[in-house]
N, C-alpha and C. Protein backbone atom coordinates (compact mmCIF):
# COMPACT_ATOMS: atom_id res chain seq x y z
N UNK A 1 121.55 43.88 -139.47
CA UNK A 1 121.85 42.54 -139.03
C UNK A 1 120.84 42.11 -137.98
N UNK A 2 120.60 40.84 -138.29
CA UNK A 2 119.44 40.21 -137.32
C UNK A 2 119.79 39.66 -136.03
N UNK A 3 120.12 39.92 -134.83
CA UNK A 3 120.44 39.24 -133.94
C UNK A 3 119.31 38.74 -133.02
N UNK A 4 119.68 37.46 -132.13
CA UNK A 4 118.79 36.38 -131.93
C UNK A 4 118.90 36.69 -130.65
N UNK A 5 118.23 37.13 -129.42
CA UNK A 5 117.66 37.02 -128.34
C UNK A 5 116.93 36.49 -127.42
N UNK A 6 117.60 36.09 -126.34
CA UNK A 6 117.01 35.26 -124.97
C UNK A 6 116.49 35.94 -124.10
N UNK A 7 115.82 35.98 -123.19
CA UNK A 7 115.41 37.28 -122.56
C UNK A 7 114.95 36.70 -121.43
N UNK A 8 115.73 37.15 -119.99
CA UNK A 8 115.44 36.83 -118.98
C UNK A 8 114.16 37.48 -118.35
N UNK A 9 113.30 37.11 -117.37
CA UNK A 9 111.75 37.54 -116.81
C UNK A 9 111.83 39.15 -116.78
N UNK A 10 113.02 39.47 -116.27
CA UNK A 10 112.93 40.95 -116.28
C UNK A 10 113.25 42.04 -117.64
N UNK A 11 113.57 40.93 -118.88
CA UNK A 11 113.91 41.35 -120.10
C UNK A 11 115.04 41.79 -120.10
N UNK A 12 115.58 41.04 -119.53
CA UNK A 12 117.29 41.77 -120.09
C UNK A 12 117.63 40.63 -120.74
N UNK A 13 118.55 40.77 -122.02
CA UNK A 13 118.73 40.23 -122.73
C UNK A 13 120.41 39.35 -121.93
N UNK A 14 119.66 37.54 -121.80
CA UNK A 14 120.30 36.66 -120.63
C UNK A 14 121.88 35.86 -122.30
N UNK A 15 121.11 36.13 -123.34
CA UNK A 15 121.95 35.28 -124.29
C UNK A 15 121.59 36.23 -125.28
N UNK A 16 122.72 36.67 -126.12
CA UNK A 16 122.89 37.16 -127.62
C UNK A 16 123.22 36.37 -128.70
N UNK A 17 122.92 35.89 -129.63
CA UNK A 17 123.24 35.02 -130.76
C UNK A 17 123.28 35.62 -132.24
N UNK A 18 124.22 35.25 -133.23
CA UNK A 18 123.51 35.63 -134.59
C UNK A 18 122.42 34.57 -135.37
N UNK A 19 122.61 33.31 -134.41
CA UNK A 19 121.91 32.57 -135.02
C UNK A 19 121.03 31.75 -133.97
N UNK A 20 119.37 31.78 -134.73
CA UNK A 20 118.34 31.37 -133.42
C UNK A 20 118.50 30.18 -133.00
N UNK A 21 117.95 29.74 -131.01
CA UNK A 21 118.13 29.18 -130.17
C UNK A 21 116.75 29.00 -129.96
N UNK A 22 116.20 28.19 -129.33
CA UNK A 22 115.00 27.55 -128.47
C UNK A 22 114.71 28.78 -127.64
N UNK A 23 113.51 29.04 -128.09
CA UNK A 23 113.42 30.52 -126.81
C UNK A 23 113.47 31.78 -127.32
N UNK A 24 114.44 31.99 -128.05
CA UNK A 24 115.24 33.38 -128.80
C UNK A 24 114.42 34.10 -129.75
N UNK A 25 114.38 35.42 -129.95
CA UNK A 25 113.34 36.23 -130.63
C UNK A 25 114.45 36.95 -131.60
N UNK A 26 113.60 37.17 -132.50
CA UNK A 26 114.91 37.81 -133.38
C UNK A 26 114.58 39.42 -133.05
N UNK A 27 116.12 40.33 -133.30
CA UNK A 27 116.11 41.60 -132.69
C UNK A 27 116.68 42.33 -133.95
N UNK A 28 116.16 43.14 -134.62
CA UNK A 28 116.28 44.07 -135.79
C UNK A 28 117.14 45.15 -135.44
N UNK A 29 118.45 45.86 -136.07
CA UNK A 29 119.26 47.05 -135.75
C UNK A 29 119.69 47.34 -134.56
N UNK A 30 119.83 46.19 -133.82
CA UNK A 30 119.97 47.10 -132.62
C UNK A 30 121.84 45.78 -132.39
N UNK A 31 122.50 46.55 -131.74
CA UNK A 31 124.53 46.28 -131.72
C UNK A 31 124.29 45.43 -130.61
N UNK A 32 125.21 44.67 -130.29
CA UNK A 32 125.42 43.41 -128.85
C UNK A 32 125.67 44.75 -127.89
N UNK A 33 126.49 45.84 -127.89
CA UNK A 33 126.70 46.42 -126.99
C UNK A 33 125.23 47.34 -126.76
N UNK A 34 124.71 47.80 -127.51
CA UNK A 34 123.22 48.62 -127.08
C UNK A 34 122.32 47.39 -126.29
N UNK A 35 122.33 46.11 -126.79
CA UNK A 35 121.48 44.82 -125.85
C UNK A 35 122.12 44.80 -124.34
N UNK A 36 123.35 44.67 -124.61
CA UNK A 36 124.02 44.62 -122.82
C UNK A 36 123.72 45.97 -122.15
N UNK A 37 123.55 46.80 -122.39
CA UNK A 37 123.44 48.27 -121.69
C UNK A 37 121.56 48.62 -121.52
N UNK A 38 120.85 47.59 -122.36
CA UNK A 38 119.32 48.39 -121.89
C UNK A 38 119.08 46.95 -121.82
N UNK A 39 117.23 47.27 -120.89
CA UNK A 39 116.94 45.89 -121.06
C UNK A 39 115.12 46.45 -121.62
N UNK A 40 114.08 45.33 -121.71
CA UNK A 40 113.13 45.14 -122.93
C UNK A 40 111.98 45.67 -121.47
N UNK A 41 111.11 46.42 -121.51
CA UNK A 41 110.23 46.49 -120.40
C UNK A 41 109.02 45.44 -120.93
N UNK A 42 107.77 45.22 -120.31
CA UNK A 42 107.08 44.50 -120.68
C UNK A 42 105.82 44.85 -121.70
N UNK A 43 106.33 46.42 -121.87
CA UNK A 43 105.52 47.15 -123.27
C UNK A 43 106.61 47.05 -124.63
N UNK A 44 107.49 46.59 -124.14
CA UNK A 44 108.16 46.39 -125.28
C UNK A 44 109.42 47.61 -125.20
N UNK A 45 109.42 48.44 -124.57
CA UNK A 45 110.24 49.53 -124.51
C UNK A 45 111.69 49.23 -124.26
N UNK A 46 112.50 50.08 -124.68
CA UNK A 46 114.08 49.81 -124.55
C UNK A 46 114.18 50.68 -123.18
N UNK A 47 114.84 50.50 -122.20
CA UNK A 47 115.72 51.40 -121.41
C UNK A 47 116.41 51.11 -121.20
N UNK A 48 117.30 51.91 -120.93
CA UNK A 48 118.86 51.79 -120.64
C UNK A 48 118.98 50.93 -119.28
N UNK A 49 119.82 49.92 -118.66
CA UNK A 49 120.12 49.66 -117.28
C UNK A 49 121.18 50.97 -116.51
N UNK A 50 120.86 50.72 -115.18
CA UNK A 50 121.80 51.23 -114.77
C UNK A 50 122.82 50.20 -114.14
N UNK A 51 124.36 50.75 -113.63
CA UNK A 51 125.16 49.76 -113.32
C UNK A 51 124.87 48.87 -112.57
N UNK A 52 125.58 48.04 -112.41
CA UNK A 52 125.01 46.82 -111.51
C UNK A 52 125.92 47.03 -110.16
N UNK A 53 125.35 47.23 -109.08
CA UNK A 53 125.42 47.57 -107.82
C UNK A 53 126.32 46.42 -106.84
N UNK A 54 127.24 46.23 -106.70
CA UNK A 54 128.45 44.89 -106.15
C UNK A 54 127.35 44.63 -104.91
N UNK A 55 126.97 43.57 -105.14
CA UNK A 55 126.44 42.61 -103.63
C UNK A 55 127.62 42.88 -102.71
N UNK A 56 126.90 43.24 -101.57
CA UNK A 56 127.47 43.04 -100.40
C UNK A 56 127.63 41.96 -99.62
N UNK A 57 128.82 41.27 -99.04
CA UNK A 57 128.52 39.96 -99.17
C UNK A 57 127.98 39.65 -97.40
N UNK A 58 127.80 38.41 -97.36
CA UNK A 58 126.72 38.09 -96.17
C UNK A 58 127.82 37.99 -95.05
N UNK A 59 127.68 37.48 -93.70
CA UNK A 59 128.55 37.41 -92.95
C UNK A 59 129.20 35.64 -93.21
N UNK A 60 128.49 35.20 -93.21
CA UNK A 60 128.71 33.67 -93.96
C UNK A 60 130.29 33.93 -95.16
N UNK A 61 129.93 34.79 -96.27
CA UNK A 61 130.90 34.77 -96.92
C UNK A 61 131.68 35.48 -96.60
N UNK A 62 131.65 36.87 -95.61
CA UNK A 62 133.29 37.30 -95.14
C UNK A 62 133.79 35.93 -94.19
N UNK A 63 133.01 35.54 -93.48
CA UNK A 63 133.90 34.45 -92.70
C UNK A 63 134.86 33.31 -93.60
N UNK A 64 134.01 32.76 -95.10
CA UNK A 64 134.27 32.17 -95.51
C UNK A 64 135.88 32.32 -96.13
N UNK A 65 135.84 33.92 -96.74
CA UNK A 65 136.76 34.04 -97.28
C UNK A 65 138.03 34.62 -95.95
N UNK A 66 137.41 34.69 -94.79
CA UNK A 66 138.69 35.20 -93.95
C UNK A 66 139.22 33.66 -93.86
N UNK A 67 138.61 32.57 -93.29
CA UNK A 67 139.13 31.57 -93.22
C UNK A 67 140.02 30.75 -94.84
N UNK A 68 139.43 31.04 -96.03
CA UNK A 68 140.22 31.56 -97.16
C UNK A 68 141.38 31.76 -97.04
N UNK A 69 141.61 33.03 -96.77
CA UNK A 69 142.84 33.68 -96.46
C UNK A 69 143.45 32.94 -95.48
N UNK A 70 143.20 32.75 -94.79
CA UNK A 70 143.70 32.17 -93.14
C UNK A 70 144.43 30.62 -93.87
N UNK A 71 143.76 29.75 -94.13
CA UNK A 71 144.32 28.54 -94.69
C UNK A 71 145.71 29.09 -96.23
N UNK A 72 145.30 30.16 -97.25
CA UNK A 72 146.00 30.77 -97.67
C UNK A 72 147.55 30.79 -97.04
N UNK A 73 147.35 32.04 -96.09
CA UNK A 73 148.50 32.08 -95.57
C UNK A 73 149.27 30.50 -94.67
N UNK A 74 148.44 29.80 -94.15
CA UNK A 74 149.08 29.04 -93.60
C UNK A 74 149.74 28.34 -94.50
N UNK A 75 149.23 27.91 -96.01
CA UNK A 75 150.04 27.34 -97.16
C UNK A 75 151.19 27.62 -97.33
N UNK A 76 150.99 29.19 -97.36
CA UNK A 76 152.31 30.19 -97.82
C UNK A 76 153.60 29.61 -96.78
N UNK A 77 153.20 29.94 -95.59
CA UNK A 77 154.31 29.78 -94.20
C UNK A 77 154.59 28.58 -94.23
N UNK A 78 153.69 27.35 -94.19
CA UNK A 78 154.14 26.02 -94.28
C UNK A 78 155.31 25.39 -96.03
N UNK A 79 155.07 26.21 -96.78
CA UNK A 79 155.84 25.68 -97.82
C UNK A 79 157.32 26.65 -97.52
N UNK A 80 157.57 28.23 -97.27
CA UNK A 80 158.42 28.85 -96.72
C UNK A 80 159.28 27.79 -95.77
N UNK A 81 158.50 27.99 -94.79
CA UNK A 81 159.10 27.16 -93.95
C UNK A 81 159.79 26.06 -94.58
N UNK A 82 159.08 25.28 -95.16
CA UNK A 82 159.83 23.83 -95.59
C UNK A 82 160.96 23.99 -96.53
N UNK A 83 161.12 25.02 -97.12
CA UNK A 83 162.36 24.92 -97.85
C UNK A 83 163.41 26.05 -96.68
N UNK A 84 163.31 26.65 -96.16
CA UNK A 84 164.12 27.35 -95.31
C UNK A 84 164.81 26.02 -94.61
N UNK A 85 163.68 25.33 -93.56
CA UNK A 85 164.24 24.34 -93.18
C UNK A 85 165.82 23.46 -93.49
N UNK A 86 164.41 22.90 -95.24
CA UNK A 86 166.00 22.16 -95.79
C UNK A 86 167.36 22.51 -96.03
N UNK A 87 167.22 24.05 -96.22
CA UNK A 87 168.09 24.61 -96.63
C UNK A 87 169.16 25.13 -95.57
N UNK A 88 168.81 25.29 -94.25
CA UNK A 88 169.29 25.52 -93.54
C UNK A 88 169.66 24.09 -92.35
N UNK A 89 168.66 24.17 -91.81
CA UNK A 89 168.42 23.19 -90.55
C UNK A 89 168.93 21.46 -90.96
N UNK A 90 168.39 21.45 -92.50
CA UNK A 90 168.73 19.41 -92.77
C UNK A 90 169.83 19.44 -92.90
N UNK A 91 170.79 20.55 -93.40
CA UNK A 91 172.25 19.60 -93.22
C UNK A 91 172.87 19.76 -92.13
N UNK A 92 172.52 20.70 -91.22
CA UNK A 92 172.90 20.67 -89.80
C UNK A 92 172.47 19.06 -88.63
N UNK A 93 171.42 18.69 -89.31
CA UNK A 93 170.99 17.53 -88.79
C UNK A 93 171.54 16.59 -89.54
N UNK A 94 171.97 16.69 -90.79
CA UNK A 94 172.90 15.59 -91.55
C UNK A 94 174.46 15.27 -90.46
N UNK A 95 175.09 16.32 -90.64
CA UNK A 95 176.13 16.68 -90.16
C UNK A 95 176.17 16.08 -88.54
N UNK A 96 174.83 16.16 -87.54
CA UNK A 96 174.73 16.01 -86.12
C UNK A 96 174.87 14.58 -86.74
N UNK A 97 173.99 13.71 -87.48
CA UNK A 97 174.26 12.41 -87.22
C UNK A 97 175.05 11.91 -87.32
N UNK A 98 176.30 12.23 -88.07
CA UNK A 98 177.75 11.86 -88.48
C UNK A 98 178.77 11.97 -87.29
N UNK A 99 177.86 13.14 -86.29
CA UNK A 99 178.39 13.66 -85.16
C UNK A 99 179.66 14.72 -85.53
N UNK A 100 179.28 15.45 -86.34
CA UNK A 100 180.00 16.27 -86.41
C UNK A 100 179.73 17.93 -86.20
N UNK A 101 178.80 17.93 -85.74
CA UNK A 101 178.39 19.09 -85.07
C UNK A 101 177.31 18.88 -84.09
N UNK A 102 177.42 19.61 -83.08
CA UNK A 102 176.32 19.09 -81.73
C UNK A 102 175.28 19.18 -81.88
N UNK A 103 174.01 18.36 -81.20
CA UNK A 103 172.82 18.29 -81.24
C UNK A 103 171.78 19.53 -81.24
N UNK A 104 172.46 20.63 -80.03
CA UNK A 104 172.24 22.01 -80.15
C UNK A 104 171.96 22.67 -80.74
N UNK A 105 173.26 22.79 -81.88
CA UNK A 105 173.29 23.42 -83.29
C UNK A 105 172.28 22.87 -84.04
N UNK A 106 172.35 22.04 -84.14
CA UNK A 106 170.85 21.60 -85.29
C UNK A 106 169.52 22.47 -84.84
N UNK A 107 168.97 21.66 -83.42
CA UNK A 107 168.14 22.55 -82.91
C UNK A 107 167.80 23.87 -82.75
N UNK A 108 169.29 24.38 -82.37
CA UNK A 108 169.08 25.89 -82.50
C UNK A 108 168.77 26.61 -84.04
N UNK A 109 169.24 25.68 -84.86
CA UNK A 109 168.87 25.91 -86.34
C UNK A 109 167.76 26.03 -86.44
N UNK A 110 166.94 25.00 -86.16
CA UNK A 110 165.69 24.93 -86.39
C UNK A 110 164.42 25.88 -85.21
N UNK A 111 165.10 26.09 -84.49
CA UNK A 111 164.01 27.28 -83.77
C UNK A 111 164.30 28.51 -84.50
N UNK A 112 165.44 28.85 -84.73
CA UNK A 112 165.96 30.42 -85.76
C UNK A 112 164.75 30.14 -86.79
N UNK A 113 165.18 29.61 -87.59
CA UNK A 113 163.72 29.04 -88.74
C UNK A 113 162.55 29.16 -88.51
N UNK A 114 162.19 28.62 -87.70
CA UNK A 114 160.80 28.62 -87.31
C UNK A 114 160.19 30.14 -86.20
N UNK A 115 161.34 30.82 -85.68
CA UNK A 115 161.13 32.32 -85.60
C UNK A 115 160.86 33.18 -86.36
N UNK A 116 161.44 32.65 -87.56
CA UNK A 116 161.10 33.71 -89.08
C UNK A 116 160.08 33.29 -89.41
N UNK A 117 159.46 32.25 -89.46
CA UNK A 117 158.15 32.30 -90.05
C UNK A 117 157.11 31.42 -88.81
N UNK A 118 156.42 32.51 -88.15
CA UNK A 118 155.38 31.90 -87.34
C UNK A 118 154.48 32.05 -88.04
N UNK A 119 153.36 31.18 -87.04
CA UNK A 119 151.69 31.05 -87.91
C UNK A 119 150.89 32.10 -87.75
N UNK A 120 150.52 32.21 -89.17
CA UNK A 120 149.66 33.17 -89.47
C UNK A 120 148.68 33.41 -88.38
N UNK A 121 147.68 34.39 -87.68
CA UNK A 121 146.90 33.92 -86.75
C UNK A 121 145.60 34.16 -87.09
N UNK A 122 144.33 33.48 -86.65
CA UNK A 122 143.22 33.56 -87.72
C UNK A 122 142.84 35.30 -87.65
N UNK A 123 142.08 35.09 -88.71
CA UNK A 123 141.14 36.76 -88.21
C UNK A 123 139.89 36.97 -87.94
């Protein structure tokens, strides 16, 4: 089977096709998985790659993703919160405006609540 090849500067094969593309060289016997595992040297030679080595990321992107996380969690606590709230604290404040339970109680509702879920703090 004839497969159709793109080949990035360093010859690793960037696009596999069965059928040719602008660019693409045709590649005789050789499987999509033997193309992903070697790449083409500039004599023409096959070698194998070795794995690809995880970038380490810059300080730019740990910050990026701590602040990530950081807004993350504050999502989490702010939607928590908001249904704890309702669920607890709004009918206590329903109830205060009818005046049927003291102003206190509501309040104290709502600090209990908001003890269980404080803000995340950055990192």
């Amino acid at each position: 089977m004839t497969l159709h090849v793109l080949f990035t500067e360093d010859g690793i094969p960037g696009w596999i096709g069965s059928e040719a593309r602008e660019g693409s060289e045709p590649v005789e016997g050789l499987t999509v998985e033997y193309l992903a595992g070697h790449r083409r040297t500039a004599k023409g030679k096959w070698v194998a790659r070795g794995p690809v080595a995880a970038a380490t990321p810059t300080e730019e992107e740990i910050a990026a993703q701590r602040e990530a996380d950081h807004q993350a969690a504050l999502a989490a606590r702010d939607e928590a919160l908001r249904q704890a709230l309702a669920a607890e604290a709004d009918p206590l404040f329903f109830r205060w405006q009818r005046e049927e339970v003291a102003k206190e109680d509501w309040l104290a509702a709502v600090a209990e609540v908001k003890a269980r879920f404080p803000k995340p703090e950055p990192v």
